[in-house]
N, C-alpha and C. Protein backbone atom coordinates (compact mmCIF):
# COMPACT_ATOMS: atom_id res chain seq x y z
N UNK A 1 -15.54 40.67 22.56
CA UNK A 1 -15.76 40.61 24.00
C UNK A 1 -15.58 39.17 24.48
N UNK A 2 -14.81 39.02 25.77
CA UNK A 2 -14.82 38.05 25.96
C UNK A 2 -16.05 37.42 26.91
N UNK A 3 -16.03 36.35 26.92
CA UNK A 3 -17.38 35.20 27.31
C UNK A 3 -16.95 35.09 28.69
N UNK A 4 -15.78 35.04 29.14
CA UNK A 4 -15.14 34.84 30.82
C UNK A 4 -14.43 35.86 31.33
N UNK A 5 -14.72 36.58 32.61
CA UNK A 5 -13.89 37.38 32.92
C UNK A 5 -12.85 36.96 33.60
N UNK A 6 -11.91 37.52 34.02
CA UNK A 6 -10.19 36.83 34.45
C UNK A 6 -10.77 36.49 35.92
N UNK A 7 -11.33 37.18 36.63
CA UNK A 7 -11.76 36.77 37.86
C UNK A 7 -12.88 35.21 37.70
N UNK A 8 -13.41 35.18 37.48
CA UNK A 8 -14.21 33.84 37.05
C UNK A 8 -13.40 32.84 36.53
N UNK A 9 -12.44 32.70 36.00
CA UNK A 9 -11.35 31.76 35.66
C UNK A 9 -10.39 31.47 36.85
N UNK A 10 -10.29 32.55 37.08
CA UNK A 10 -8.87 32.77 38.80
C UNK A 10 -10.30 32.08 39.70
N UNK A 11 -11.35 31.91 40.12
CA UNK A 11 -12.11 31.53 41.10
C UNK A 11 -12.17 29.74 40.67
N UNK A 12 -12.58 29.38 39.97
CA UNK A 12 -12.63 28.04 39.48
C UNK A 12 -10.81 27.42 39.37
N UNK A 13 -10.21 27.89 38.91
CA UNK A 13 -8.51 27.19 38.28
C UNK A 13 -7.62 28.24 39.19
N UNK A 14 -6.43 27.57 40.07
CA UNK A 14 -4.97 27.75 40.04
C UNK A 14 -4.13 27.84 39.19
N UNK A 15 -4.01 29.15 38.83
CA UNK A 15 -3.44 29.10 36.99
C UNK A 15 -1.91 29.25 37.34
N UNK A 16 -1.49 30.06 38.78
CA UNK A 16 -0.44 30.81 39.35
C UNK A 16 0.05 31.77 38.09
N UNK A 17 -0.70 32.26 37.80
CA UNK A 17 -0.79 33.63 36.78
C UNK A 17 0.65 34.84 37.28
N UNK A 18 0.59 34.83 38.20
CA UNK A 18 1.74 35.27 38.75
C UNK A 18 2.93 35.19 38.51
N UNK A 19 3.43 33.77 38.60
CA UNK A 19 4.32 33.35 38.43
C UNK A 19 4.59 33.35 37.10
N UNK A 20 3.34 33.30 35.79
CA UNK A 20 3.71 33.47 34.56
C UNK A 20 3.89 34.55 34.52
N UNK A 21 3.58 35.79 35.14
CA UNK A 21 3.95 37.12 34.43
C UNK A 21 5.30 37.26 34.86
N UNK A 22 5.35 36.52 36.16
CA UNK A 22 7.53 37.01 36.64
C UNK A 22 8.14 36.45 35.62
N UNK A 23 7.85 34.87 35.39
CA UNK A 23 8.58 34.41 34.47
C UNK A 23 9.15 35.04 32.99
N UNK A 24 7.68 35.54 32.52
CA UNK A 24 7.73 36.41 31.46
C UNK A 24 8.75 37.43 31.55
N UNK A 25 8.32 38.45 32.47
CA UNK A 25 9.33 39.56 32.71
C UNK A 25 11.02 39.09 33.00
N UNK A 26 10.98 37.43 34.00
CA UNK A 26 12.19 37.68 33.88
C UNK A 26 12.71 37.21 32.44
N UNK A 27 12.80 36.28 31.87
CA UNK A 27 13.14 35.96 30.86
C UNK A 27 13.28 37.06 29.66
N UNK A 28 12.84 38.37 29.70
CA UNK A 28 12.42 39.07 28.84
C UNK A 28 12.02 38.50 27.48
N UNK A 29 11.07 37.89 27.78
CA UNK A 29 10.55 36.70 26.65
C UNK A 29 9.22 38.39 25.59
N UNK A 30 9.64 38.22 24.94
CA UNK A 30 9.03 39.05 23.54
C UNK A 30 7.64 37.96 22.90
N UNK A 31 7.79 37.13 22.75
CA UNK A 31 6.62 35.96 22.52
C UNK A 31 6.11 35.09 22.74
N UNK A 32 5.58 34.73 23.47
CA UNK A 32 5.63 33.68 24.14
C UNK A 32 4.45 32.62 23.65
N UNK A 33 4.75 31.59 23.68
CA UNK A 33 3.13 30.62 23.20
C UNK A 33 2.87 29.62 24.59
N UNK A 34 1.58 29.75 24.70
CA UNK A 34 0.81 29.29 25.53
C UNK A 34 0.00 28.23 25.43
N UNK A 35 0.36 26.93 25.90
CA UNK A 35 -0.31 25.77 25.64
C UNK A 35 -1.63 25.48 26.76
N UNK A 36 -2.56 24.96 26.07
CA UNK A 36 -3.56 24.99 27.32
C UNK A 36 -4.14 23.05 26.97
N UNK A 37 -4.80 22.60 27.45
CA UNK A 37 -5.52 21.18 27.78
C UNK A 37 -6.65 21.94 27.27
N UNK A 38 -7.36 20.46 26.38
CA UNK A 38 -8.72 21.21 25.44
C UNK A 38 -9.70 22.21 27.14
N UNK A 39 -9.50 21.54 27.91
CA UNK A 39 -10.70 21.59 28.87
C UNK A 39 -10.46 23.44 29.76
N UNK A 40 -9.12 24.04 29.49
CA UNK A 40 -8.96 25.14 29.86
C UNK A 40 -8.81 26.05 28.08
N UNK A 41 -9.14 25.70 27.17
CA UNK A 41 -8.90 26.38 25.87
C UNK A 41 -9.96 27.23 25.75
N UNK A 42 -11.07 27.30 26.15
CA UNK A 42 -12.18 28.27 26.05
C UNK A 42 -11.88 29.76 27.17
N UNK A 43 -10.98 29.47 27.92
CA UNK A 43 -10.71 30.61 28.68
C UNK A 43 -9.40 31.22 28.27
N UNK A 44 -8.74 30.47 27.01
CA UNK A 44 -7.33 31.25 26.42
C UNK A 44 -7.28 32.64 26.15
N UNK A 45 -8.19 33.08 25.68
CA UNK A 45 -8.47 34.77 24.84
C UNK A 45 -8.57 35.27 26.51
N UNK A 46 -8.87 35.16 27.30
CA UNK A 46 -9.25 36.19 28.75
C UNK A 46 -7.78 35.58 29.33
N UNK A 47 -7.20 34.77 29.43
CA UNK A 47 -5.80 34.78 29.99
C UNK A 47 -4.88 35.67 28.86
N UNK A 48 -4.74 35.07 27.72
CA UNK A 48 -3.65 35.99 27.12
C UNK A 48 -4.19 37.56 27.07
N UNK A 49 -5.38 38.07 27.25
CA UNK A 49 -5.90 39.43 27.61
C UNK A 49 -5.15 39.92 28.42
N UNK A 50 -5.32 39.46 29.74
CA UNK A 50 -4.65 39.67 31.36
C UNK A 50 -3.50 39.52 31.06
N UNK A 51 -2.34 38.28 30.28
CA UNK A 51 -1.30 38.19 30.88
C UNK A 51 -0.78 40.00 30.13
N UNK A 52 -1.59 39.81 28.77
CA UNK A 52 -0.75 41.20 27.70
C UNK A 52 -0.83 42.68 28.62
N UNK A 53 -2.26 42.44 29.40
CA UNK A 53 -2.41 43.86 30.60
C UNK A 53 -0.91 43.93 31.20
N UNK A 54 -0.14 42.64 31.44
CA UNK A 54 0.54 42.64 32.54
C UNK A 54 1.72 42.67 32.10
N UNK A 55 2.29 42.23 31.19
CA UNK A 55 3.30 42.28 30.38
C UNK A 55 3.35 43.20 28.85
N UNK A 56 4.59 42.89 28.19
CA UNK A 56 4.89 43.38 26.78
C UNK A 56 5.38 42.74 26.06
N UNK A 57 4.83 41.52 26.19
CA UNK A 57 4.86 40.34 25.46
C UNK A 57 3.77 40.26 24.48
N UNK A 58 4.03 39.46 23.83
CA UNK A 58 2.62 39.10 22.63
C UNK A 58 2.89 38.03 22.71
N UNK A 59 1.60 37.23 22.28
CA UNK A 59 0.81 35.92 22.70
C UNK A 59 0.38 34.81 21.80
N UNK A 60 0.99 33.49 21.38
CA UNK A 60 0.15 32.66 20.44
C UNK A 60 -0.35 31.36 21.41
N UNK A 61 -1.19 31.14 20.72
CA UNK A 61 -1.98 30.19 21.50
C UNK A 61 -2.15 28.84 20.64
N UNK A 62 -1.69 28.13 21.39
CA UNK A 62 -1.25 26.17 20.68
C UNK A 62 -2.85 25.93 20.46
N UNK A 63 -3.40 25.66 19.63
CA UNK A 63 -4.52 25.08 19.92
C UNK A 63 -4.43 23.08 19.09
N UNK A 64 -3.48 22.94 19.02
CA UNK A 64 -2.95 21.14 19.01
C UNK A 64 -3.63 20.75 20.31
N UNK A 65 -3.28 19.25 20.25
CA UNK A 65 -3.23 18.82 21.16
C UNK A 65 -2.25 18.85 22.50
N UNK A 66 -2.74 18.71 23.33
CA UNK A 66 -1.94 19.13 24.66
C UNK A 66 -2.62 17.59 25.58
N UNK A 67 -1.58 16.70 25.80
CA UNK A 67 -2.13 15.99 26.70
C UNK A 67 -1.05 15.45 28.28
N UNK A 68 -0.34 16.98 28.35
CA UNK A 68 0.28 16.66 29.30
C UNK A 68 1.97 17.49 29.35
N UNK A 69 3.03 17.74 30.30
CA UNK A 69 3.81 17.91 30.29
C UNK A 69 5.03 17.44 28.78
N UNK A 70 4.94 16.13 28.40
CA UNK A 70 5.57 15.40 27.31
C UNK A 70 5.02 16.07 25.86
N UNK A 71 4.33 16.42 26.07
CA UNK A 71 3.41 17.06 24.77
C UNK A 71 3.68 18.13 24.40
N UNK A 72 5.02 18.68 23.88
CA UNK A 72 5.67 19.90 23.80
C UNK A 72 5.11 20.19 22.06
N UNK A 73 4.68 20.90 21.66
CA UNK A 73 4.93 21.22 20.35
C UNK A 73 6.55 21.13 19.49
N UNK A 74 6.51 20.53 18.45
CA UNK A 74 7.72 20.31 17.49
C UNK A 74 8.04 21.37 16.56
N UNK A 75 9.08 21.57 16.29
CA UNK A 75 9.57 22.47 15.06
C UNK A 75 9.65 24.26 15.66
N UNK A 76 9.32 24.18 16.53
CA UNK A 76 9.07 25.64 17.26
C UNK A 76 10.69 27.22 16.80
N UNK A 77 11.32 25.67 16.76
CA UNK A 77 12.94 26.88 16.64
C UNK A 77 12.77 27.10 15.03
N UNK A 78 11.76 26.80 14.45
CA UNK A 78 11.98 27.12 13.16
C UNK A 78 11.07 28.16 12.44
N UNK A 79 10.04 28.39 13.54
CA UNK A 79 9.08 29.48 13.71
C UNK A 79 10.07 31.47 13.22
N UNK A 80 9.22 32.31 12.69
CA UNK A 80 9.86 33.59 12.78
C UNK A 80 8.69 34.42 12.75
N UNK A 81 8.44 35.31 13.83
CA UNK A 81 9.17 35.51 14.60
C UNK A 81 9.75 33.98 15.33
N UNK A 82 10.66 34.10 16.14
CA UNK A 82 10.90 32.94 17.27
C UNK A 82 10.75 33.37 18.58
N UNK A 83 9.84 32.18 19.01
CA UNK A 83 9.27 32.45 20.25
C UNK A 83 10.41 32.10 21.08
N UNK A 84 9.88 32.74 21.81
CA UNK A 84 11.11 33.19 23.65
C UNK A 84 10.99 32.38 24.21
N UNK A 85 9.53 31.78 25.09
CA UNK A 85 8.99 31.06 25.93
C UNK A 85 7.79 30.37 25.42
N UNK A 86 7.77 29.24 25.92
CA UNK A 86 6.55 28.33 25.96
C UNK A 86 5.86 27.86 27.52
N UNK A 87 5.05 28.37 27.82
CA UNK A 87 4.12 28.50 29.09
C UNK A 87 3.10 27.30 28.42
N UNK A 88 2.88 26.14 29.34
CA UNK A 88 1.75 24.97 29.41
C UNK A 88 1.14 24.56 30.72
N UNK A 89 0.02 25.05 30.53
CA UNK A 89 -1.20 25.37 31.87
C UNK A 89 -1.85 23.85 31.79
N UNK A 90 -1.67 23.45 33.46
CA UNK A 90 -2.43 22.17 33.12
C UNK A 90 -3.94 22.08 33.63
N UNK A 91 -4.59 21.61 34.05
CA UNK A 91 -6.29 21.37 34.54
C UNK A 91 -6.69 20.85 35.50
N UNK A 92 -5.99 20.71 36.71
CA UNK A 92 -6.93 20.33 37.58
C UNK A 92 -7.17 21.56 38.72
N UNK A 93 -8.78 21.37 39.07
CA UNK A 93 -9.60 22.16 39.18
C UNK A 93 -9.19 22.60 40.87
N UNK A 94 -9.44 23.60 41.48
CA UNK A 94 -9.21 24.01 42.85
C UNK A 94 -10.13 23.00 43.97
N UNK A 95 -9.30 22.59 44.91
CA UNK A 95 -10.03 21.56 45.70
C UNK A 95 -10.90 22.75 46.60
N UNK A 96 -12.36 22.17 46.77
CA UNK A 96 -13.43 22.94 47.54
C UNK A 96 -12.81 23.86 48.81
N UNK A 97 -13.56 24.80 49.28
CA UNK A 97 -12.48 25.55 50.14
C UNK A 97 -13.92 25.66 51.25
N UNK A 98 -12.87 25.22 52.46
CA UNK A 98 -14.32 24.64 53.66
C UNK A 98 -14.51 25.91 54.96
């Protein structure tokens, strides 16, 4: 069970979750790995939950370090299966809503 529900994550973070599932679908990406910033990694298992509701993709989750756009994981094309897509969620938090 997870500790966060997808709505409690979508209320706190702009994930544009959306846009990852089009992406997904369009790409017809089969695997995709998902990089997160330590500070969004506790809500990984309830996103890749939702995105798998939403897609037919399957899901690995970087748990390296992530400190930014430049911070791509290495060696990835040498992975098998081989992943399709790499999705990297960054952290800053939704500005107060007045």
């Amino acid at each position: 069970m997870n500790k966060f529900t997808i709505k409690e994550v979508q209320e706190k973070y702009d994930l544009e979750l959306d846009k990852v599932i089009s992406q997904i679908k369009k790409s017809r990406a089969k695997l995709v790995l998902l990089q997160f910033p330590d500070g969004l990694k506790q809500y990984a298992i309830t996103i890749v939950d939702y995105l798998s509701e939403k897609t037919s993709a399957g899901f690995l989750i970087w748990l390296e370090s992530c400190f930014g756009a430049c911070d791509t994981p290495v060696g990835l094309e040498k992975l098998k299966p081989k992943i399709d897509l790499v999705i990297q969620f960054g952290h800053n938090q939704l500005m107060p809503r007045f």
